[in-house]
Protein backbone atom coordinates (compact mmCIF):
# COMPACT_ATOMS: atom_id res chain seq x y z
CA UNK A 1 0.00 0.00 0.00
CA UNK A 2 1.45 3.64 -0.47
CA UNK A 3 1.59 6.06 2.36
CA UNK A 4 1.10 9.32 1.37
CA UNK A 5 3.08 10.83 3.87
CA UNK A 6 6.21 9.07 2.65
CA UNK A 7 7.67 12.11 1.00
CA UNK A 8 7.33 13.83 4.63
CA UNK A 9 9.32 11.43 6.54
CA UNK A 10 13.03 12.37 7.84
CA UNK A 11 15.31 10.48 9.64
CA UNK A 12 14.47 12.45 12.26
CA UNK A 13 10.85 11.79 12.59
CA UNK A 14 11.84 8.26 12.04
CA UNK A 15 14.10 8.36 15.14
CA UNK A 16 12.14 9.83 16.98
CA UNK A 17 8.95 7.23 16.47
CA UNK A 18 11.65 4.73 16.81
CA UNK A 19 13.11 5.90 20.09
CA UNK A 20 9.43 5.95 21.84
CA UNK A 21 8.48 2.46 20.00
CA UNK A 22 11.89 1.24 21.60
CA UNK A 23 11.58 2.81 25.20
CA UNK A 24 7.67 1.86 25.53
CA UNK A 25 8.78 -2.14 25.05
CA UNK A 26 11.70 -1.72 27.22
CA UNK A 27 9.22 0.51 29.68
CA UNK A 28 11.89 3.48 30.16
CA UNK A 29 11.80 6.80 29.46
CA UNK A 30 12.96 7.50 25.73
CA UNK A 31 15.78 10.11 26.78
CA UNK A 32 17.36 7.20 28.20
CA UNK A 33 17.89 4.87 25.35
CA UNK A 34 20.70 6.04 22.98
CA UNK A 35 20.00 5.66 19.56
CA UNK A 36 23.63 4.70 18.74
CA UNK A 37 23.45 1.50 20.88
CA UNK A 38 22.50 -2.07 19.18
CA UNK A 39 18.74 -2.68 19.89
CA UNK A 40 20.49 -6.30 20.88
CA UNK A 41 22.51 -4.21 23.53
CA UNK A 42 19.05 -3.20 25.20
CA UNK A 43 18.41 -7.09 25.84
CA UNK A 44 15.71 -6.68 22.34
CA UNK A 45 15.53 -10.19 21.19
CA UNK A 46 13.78 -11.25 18.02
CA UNK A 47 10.64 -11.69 19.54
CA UNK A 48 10.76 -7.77 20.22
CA UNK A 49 12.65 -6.98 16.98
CA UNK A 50 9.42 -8.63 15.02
CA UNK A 51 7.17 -6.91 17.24
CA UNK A 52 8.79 -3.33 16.28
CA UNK A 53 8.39 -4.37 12.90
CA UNK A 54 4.75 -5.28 12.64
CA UNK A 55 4.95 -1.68 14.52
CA UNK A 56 6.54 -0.16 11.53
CA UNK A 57 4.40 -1.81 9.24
CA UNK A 58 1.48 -0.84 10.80
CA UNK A 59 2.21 2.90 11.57
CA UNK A 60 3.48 3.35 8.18
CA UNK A 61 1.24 1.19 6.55
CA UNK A 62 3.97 -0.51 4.25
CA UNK A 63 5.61 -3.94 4.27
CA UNK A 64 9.13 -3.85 5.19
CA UNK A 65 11.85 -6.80 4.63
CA UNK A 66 12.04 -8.79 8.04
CA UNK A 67 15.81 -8.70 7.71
CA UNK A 68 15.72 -4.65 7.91
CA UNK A 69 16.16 -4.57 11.66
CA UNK A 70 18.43 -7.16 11.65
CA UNK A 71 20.77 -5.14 8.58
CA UNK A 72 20.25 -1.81 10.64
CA UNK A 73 20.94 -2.73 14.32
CA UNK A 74 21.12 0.32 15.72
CA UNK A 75 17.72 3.89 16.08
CA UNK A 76 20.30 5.58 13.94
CA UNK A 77 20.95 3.24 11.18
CA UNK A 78 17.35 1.60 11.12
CA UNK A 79 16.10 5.57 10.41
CA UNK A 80 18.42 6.36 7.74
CA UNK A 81 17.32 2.96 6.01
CA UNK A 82 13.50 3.46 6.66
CA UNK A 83 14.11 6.81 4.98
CA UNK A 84 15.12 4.87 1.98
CA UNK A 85 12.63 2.04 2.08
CA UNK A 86 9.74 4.38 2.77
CA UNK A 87 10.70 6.94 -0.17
CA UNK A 88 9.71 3.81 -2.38
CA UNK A 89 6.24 4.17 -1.31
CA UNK A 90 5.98 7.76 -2.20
């Protein structure tokens, strides 16, 4: 499906959304997790890595390749790639 707000999404947005998605499973405040450290580093397992996917997906309303988060282990490199994969859908 396209999301016709793809053209408006920045990295930023995207880290943001990601940072809150992140903190709410780890239940922390989001200016605590640093978006530099491996999702894996955060004890995230694949059980939550697939659950912050069908988050993506759903919020976004696009279908994303599972291995994305696995490519882009870190907030910061996840963004810049769902910057990329997202512009597709513009």
């Amino acid at each position: 499906m396209s999301d016709p707000n793809a053209e408006q999404h920045t990295v930023e947005s995207l880290r943001e959304w990601l940072t809150n998605c992140i903190a709410s499973h780890l239940e922390r405040p989001a200016d605590t997790i640093d978006t530099s450290v491996r999702l894996s580093d955060y004890g995230l397992d694949s059980l939550y890595v697939l659950s912050v996917a069908g988050e993506l997906e759903d919020h976004y309303d696009v279908s994303l390749d599972p291995t994305l988060l696995w490519d882009n282990p870190t907030i910061d490199a996840l963004s810049e790639a769902l910057v990329k994969e997202l512009a597709q859908y513009a």
